[in-house]
Protein backbone atom coordinates (compact mmCIF):
# COMPACT_ATOMS: atom_id res chain seq x y z
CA UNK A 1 0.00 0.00 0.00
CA UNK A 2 2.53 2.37 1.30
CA UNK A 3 4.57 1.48 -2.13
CA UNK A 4 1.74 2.37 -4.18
CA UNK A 5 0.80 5.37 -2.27
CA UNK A 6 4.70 6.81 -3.08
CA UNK A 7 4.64 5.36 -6.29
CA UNK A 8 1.22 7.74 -7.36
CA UNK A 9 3.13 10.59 -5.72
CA UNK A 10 6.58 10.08 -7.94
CA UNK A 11 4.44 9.72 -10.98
CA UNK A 12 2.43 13.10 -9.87
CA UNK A 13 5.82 14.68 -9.67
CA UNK A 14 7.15 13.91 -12.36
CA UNK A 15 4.21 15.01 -14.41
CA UNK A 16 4.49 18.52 -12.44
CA UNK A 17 7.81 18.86 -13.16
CA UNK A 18 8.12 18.02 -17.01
CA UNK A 19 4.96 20.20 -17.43
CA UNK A 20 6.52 22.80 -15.65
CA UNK A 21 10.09 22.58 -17.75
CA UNK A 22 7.71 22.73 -20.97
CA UNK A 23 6.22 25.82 -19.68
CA UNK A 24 9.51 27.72 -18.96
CA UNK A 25 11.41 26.21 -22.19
CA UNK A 26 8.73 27.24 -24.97
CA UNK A 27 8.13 30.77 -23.85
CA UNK A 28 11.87 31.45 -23.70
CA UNK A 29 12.78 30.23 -27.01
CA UNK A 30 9.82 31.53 -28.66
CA UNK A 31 11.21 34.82 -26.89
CA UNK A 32 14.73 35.00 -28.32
CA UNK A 33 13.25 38.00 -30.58
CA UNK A 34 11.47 40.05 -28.59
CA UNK A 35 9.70 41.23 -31.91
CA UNK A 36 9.18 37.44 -33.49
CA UNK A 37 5.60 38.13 -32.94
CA UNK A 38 5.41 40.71 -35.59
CA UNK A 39 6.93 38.52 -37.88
CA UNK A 40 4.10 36.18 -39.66
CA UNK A 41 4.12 36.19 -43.43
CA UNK A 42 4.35 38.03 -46.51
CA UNK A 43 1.84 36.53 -49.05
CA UNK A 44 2.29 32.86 -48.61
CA UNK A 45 5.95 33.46 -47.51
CA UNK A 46 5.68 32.45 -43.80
CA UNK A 47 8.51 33.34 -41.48
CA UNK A 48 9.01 30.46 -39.32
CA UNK A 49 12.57 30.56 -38.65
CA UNK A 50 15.57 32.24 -38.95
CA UNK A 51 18.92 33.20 -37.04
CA UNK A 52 18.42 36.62 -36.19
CA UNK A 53 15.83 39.74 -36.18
CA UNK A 54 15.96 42.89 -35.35
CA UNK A 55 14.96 46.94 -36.00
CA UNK A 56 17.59 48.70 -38.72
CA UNK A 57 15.71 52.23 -38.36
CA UNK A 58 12.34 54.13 -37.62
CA UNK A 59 11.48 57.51 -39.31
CA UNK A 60 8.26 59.16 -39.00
CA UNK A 61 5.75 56.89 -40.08
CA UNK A 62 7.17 53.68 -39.98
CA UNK A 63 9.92 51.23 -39.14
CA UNK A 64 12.33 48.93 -40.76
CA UNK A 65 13.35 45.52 -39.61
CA UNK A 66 16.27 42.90 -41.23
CA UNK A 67 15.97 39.15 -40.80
CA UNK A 68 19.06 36.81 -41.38
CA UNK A 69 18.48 33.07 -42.58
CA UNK A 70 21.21 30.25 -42.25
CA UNK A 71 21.81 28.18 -45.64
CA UNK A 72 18.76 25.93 -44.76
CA UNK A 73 16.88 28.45 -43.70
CA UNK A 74 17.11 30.52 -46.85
CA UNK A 75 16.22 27.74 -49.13
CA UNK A 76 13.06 27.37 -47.93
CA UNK A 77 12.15 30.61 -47.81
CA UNK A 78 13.03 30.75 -51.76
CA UNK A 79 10.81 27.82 -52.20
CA UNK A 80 8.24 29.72 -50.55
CA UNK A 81 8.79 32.52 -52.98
CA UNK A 82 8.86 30.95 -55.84
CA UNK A 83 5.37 29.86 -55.21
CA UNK A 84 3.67 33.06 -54.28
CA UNK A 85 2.53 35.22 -57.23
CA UNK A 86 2.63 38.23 -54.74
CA UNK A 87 6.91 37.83 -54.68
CA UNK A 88 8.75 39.01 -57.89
CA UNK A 89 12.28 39.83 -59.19
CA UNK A 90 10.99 43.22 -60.85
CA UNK A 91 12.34 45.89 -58.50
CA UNK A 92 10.24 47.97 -56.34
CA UNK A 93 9.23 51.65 -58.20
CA UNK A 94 11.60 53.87 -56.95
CA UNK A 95 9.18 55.52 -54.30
CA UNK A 96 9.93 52.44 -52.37
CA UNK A 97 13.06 51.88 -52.79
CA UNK A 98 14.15 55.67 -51.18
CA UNK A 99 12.23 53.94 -47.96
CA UNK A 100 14.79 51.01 -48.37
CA UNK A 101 18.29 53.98 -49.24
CA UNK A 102 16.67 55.83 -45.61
CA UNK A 103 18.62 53.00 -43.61
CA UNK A 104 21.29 52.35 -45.88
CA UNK A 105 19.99 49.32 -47.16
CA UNK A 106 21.54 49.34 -51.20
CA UNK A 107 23.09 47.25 -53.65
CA UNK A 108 20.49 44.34 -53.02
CA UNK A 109 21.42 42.32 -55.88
CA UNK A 110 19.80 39.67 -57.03
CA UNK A 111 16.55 40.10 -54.47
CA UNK A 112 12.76 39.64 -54.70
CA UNK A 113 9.98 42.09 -53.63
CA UNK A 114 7.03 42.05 -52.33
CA UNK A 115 4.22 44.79 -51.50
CA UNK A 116 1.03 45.32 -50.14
CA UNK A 117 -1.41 48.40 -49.49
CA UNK A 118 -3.38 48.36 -46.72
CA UNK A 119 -6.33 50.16 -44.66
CA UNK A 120 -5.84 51.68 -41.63
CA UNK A 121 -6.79 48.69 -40.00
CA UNK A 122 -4.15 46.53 -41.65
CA UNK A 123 -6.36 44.84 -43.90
CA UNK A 124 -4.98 44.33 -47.19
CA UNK A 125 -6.89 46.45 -49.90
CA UNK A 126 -4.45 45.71 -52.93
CA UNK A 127 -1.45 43.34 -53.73
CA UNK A 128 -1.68 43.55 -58.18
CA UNK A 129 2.15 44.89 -58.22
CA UNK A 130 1.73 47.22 -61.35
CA UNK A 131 -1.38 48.89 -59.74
CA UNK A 132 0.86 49.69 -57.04
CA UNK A 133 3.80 50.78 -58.68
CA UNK A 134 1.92 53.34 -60.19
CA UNK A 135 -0.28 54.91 -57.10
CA UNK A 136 0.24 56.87 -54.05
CA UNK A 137 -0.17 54.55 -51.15
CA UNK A 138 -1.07 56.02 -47.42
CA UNK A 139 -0.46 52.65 -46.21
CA UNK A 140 1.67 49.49 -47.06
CA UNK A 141 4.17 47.09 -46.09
CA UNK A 142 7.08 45.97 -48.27
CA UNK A 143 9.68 43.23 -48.61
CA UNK A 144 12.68 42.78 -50.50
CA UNK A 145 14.75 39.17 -49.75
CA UNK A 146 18.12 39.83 -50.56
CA UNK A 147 19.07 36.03 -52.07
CA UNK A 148 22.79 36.75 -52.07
CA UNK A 149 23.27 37.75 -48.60
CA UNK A 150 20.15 35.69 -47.35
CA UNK A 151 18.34 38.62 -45.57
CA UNK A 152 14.73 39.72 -45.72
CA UNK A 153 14.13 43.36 -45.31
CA UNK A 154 11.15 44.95 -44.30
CA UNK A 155 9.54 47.88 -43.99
CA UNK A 156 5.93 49.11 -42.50
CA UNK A 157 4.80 52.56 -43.55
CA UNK A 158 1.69 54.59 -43.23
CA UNK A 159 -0.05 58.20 -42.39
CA UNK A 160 -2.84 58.89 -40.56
CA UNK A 161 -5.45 60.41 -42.80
């Protein structure tokens, strides 16, 4: 009795203390970028994983972030690419770009870009790339993946109406 009495107890224990390990390991590693929530997707392009985030520059209406992708890393996110019609190699208007030249971000290369306009609410009102190439835009979000260097830039910009 007294053996299966301790043995409930060990077994009770050791469920408390694995479920408490989980609980401290996930939210730390899921922490290592304070940001990584902000980080979801572009298109179909989802940012899973990568070796390092963080903010490049903030102007007046926006900031602009740089991810960097091991080997591994970086081939996936070309697959990912190359299967979203929203990603192309034709270079962003130059309107955009100057956003990019702000933080010194030049010479990208051979790179792919990606655009959006949105509401005010973030929803996205237009992705058709030569509409937007060719309109004035209060609010969008931009990539460009630098394939070379394996680095996604990005860059949130808006103004309040």
């Amino acid at each position: 009795m007294i053996k299966n009495i301790l043995g409930i107890i060990l077994i009770v224990f050791a469920i408390i203390s694995i479920y408490t390990i989980q609980n401290v390991i996930v939210p730390i590693s899921i922490n290592d970028n304070s940001d990584s929530e902000l980080i979801k997707s572009f298109g179909d392009v989802k940012i899973e994983n990568y070796e390092k985030y963080e903010k490049i520059g903030r102007e007046a209406y926006g900031e602009c972030y740089v991810i960097y992708f091991n080997e591994e890393q970086a081939n996936s996110i070309i697959r990912q690419i190359n299967n979203d019609k929203n990603w192309t190699s034709k270079i962003l208007k130059n309107k955009f770009i100057t956003d990019y030249e702000k933080f010194n971000i030049k010479n990208l290369g051979e790179s792919y870009y990606y655009i959006v306009e949105m509401d005010k609410d973030y929803n996205i009102v237009e992705t058709n790339r030569d509409i937007l190439d060719n309109k004035k835009i209060e609010w969008y979000k931009t990539a460009i993946y630098n394939n070379e260097n394996k680095v996604l830039y990005y860059y949130y910009k808006h103004y309040e109406k």
